[in-house]
N, C-alpha and C. Protein backbone atom coordinates (compact mmCIF):
# COMPACT_ATOMS: atom_id res chain seq x y z
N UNK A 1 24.28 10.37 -20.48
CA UNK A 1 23.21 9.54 -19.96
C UNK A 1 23.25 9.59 -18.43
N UNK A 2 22.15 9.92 -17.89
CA UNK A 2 22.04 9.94 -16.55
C UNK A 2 22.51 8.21 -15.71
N UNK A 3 22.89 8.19 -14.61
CA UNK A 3 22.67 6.94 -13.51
C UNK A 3 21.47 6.39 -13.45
N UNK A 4 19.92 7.02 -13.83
CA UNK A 4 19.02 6.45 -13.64
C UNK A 4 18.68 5.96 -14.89
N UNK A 5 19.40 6.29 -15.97
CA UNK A 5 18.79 5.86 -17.40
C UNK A 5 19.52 5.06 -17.93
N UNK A 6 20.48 4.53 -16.81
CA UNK A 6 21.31 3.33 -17.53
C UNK A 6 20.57 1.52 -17.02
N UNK A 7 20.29 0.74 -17.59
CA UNK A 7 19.92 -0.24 -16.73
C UNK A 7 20.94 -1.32 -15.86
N UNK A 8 20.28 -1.72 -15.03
CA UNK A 8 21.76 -1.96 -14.00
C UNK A 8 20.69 -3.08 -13.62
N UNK A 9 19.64 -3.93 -14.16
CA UNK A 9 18.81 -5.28 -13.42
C UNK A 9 19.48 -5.89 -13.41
N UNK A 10 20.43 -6.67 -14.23
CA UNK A 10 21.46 -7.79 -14.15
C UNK A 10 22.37 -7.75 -13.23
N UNK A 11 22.76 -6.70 -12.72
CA UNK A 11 23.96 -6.48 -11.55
C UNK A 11 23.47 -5.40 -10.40
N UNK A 12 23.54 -6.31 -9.23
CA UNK A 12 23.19 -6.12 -7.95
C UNK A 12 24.16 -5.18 -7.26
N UNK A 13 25.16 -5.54 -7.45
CA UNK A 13 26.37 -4.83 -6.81
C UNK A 13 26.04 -3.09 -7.86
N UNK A 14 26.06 -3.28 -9.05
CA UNK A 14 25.81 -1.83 -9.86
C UNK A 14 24.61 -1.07 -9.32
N UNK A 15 23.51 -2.24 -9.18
CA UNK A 15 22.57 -0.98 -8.76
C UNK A 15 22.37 -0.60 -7.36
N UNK A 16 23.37 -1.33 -6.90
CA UNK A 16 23.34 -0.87 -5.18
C UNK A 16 24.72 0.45 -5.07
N UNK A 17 25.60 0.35 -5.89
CA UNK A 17 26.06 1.56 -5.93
C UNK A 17 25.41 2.58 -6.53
N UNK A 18 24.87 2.51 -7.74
CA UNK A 18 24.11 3.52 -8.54
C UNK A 18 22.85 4.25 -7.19
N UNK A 19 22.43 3.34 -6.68
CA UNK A 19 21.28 3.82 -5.40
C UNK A 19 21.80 4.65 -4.51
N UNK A 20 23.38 4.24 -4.12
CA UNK A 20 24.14 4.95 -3.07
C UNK A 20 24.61 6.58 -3.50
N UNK A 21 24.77 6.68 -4.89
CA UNK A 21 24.84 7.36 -5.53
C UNK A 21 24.32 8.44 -5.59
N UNK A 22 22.79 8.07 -5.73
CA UNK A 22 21.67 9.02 -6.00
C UNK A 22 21.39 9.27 -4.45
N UNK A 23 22.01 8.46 -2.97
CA UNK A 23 21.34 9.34 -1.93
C UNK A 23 22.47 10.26 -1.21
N UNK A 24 24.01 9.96 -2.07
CA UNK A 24 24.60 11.11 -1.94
C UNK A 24 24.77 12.08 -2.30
N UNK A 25 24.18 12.04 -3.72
CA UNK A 25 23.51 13.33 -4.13
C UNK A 25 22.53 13.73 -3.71
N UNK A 26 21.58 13.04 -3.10
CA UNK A 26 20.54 14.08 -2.60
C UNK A 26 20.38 14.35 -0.86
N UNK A 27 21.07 13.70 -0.13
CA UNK A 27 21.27 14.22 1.16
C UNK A 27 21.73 15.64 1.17
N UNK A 28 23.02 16.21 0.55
CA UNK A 28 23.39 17.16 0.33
C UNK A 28 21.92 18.30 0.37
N UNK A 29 21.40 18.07 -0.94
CA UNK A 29 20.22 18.90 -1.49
C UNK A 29 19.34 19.44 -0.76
N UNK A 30 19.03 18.30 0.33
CA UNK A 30 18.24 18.42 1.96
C UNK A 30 18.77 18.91 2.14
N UNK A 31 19.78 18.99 2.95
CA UNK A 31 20.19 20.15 3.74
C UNK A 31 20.13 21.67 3.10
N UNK A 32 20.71 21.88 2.20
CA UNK A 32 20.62 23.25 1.27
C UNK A 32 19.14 23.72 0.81
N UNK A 33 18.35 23.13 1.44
CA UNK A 33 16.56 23.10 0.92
C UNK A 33 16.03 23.31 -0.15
N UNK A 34 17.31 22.72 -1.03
CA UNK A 34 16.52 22.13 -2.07
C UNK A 34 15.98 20.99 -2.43
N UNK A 35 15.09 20.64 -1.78
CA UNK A 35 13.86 19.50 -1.22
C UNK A 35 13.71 18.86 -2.56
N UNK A 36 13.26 19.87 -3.96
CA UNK A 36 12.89 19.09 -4.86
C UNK A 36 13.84 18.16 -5.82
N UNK A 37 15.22 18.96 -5.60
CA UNK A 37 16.39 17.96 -5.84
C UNK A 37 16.56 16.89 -5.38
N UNK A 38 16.09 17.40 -4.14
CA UNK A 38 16.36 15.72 -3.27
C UNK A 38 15.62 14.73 -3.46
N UNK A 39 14.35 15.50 -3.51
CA UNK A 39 13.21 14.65 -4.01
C UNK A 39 13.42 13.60 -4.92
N UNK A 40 14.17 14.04 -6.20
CA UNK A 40 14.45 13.49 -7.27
C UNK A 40 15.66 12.64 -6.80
N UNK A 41 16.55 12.86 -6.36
CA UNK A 41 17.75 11.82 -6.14
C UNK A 41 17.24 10.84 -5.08
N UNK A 42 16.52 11.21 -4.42
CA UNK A 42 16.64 9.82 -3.13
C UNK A 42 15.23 9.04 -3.80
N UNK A 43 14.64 9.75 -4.88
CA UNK A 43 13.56 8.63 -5.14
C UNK A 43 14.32 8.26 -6.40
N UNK A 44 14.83 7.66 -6.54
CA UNK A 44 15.99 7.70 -7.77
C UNK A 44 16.71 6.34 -7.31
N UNK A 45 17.08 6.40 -5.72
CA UNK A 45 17.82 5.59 -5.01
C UNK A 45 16.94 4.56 -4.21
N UNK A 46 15.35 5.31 -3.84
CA UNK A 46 14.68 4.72 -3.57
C UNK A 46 14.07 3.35 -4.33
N UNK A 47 14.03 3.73 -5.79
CA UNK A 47 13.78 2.86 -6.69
C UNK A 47 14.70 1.78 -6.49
N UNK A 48 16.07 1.90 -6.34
CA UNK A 48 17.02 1.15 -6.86
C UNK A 48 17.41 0.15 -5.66
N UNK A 49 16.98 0.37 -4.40
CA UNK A 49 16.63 0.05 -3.62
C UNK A 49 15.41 -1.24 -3.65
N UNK A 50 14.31 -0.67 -4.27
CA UNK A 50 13.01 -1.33 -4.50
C UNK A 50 13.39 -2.54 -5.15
N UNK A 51 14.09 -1.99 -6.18
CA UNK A 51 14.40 -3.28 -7.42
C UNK A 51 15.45 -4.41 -7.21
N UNK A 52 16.49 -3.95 -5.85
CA UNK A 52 17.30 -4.96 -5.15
C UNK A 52 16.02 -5.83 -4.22
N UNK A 53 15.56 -5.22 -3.21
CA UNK A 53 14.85 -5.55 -2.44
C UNK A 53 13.82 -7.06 -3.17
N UNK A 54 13.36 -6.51 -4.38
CA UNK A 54 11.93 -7.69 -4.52
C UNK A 54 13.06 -8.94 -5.39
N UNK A 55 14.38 -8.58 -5.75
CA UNK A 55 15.06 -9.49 -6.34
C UNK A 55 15.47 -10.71 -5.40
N UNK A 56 15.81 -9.92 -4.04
CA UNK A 56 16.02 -11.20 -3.41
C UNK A 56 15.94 -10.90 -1.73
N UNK A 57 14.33 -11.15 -1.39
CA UNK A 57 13.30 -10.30 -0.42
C UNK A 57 14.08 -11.09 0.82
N UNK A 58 15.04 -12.08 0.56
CA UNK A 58 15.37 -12.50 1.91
C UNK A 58 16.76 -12.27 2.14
N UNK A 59 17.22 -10.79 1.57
CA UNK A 59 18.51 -10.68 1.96
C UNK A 59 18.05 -8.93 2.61
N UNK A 60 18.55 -9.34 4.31
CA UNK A 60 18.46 -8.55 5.40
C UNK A 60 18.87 -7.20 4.90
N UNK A 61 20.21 -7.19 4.41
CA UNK A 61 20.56 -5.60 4.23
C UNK A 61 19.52 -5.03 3.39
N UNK A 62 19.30 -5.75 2.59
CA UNK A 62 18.49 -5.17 1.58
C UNK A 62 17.14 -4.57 2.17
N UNK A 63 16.47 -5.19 2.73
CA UNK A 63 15.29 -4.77 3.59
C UNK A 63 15.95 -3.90 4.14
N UNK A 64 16.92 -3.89 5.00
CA UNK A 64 17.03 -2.72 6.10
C UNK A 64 17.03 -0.84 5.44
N UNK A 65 18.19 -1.63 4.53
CA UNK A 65 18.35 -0.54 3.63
C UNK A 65 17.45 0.37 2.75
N UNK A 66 16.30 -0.71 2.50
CA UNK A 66 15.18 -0.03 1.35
C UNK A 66 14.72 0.62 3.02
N UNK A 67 14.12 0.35 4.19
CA UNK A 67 13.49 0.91 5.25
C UNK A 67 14.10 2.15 5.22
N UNK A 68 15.65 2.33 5.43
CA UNK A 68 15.88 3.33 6.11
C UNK A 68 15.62 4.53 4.84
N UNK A 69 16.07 3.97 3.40
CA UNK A 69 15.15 4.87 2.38
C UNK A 69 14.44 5.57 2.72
N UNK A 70 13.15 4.95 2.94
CA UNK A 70 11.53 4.77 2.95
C UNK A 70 11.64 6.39 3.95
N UNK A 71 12.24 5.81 5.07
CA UNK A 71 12.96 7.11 6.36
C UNK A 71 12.99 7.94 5.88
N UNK A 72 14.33 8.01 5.18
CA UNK A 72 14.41 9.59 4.50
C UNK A 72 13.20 10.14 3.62
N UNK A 73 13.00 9.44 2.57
CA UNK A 73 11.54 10.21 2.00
C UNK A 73 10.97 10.28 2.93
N UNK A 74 10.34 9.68 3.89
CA UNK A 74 9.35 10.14 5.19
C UNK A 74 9.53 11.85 5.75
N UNK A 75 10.73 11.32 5.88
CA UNK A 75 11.41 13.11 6.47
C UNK A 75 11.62 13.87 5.51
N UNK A 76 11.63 13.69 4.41
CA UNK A 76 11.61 14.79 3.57
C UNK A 76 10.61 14.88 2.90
N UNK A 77 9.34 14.40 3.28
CA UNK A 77 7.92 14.40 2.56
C UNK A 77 7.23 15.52 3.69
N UNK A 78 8.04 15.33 4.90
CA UNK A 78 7.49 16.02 5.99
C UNK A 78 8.24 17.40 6.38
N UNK A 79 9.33 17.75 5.71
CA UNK A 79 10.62 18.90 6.04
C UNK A 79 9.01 19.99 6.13
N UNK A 80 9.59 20.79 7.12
CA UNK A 80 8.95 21.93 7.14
C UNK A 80 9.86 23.06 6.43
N UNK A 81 10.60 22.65 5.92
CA UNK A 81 11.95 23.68 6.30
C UNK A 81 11.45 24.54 4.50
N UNK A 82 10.38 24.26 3.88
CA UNK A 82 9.76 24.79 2.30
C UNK A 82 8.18 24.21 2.79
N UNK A 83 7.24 25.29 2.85
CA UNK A 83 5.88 24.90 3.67
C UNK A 83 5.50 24.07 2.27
N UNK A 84 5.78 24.80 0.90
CA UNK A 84 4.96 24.58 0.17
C UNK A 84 5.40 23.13 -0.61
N UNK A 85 6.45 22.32 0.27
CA UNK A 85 7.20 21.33 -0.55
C UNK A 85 6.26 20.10 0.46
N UNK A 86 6.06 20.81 1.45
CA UNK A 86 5.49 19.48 2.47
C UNK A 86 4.69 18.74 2.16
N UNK A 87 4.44 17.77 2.35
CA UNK A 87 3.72 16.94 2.08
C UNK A 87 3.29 15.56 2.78
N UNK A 88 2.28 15.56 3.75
CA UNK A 88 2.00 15.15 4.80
C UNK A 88 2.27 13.28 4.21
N UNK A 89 0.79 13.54 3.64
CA UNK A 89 0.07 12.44 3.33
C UNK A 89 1.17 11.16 2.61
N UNK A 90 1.97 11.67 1.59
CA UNK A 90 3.42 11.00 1.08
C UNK A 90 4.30 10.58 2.19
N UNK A 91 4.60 11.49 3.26
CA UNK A 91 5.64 11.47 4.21
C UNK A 91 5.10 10.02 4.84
N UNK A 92 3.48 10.14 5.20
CA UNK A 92 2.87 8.75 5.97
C UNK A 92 3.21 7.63 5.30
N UNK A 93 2.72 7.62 3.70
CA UNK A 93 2.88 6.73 3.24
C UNK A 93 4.45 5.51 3.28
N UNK A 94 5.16 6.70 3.25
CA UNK A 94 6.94 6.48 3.19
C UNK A 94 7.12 5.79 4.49
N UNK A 95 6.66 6.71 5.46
CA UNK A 95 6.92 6.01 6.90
C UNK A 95 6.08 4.70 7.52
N UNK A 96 5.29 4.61 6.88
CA UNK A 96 3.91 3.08 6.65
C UNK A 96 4.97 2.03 6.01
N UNK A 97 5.58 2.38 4.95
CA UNK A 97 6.30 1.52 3.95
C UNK A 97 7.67 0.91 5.14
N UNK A 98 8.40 1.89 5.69
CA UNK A 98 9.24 1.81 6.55
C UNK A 98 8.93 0.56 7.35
N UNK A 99 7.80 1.00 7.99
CA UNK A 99 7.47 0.42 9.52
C UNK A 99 7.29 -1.09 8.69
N UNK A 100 6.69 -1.37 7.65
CA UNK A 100 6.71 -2.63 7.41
C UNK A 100 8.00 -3.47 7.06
N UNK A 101 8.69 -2.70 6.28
CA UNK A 101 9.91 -3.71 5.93
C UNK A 101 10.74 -3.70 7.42
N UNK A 102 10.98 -2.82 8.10
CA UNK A 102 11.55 -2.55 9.52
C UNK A 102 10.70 -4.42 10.58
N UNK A 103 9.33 -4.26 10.23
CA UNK A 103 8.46 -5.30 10.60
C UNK A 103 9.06 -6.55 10.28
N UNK A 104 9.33 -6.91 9.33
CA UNK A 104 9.71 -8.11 8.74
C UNK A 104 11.14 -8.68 9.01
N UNK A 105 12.11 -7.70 8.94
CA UNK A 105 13.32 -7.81 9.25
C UNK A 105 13.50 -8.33 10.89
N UNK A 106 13.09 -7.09 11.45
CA UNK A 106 12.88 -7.88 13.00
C UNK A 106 11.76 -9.04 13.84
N UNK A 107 11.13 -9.65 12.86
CA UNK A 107 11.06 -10.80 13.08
C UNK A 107 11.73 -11.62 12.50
N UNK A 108 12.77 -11.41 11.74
CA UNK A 108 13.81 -12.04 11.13
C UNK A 108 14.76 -12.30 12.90
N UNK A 109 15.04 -10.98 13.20
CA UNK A 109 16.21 -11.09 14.36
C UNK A 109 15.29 -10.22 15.30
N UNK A 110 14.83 -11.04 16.45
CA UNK A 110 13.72 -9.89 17.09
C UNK A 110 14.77 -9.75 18.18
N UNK A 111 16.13 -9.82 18.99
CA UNK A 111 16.67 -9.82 20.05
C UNK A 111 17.70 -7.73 18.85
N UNK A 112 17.33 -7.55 17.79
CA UNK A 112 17.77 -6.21 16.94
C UNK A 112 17.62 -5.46 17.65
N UNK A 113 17.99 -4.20 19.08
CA UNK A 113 17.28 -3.65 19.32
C UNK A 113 17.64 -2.10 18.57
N UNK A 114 18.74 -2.00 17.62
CA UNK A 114 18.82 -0.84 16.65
C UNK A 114 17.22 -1.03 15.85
N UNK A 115 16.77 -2.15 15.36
CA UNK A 115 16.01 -2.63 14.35
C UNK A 115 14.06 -1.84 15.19
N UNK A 116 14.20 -1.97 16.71
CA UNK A 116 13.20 -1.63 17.65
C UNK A 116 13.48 0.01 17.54
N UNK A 117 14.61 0.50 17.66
CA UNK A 117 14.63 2.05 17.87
C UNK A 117 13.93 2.55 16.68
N UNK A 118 14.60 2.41 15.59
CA UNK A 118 14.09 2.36 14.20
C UNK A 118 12.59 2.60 14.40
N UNK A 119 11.84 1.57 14.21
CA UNK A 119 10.61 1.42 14.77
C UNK A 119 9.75 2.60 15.33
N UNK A 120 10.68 2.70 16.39
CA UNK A 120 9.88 3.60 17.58
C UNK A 120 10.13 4.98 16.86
N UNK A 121 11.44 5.44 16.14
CA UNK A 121 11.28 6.67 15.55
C UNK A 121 10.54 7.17 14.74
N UNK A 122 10.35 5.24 13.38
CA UNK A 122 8.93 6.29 12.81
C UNK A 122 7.78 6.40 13.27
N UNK A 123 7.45 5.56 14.65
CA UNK A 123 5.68 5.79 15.20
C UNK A 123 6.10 7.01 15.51
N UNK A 124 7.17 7.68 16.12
CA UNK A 124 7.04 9.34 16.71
C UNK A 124 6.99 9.84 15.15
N UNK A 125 7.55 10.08 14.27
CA UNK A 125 7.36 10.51 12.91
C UNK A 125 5.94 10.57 12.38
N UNK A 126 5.59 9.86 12.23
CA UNK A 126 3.85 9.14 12.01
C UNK A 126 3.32 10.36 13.29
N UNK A 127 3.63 10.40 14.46
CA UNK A 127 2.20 11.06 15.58
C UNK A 127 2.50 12.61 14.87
N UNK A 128 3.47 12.70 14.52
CA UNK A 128 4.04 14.32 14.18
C UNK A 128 3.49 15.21 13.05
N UNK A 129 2.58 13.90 12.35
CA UNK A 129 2.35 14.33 11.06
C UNK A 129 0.60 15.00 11.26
């Protein structure tokens, strides 16, 4: 049985490793350009991410963490590095998704200025596209 086909809703701590899981398997994959592997593992982690996140929307890591997600699919919706894997319009979406939870968090702590860089990397991400 796969990590993604086990259910892990009842335990937070499980599916925040199971998430960590799936983006160490697929960071790897990026780099080796196999995009569509990665594809599959970091949206895998992305999910698991999602499903911490709306459980309990006012715990910071959690936001930060689903953002910086959101990041990586951004950049790998956008890799040039396989023309035919690119994918603009997804990459925006990912990096739209970013900029908002990134939004929320730092009006949580607006003196963040890691939380502002963040920010500013995906508006350059976003002009690139």
């Amino acid at each position: 049985m796969a990590l993604s086909e086990t259910d892990h809703s009842a335990d937070s701590e499980t599916r925040q490793n199971v998430g960590i899981a799936h983006e160490k398997l697929g960071l790897p994959f990026q780099l080796e350009g196999r995009l569509q592997d990665a594809n599959e593992e970091l949206s895998v982690a992305l999910s698991h991410n999602l499903a911490l996140s709306d459980a309990d929307p006012e715990n910071v890591n959690a936001q930060i963490t689903l953002a910086v997600r959101e990041m990586q699919m951004g950049a790998l919706m956008a890799s040039s590095a396989l023309p035919s894997f690119r994918n603009a319009a997804a990459a925006r979406v990912h990096y739209e998704s970013a900029l908002q939870f990134l939004r929320v968090v730092l009006a949580i702590d607006s003196s963040n200025v890691r939380l502002q860089r963040s920010i500013d990397e995906v508006n350059t991400a976003l002009q690139g596209l």
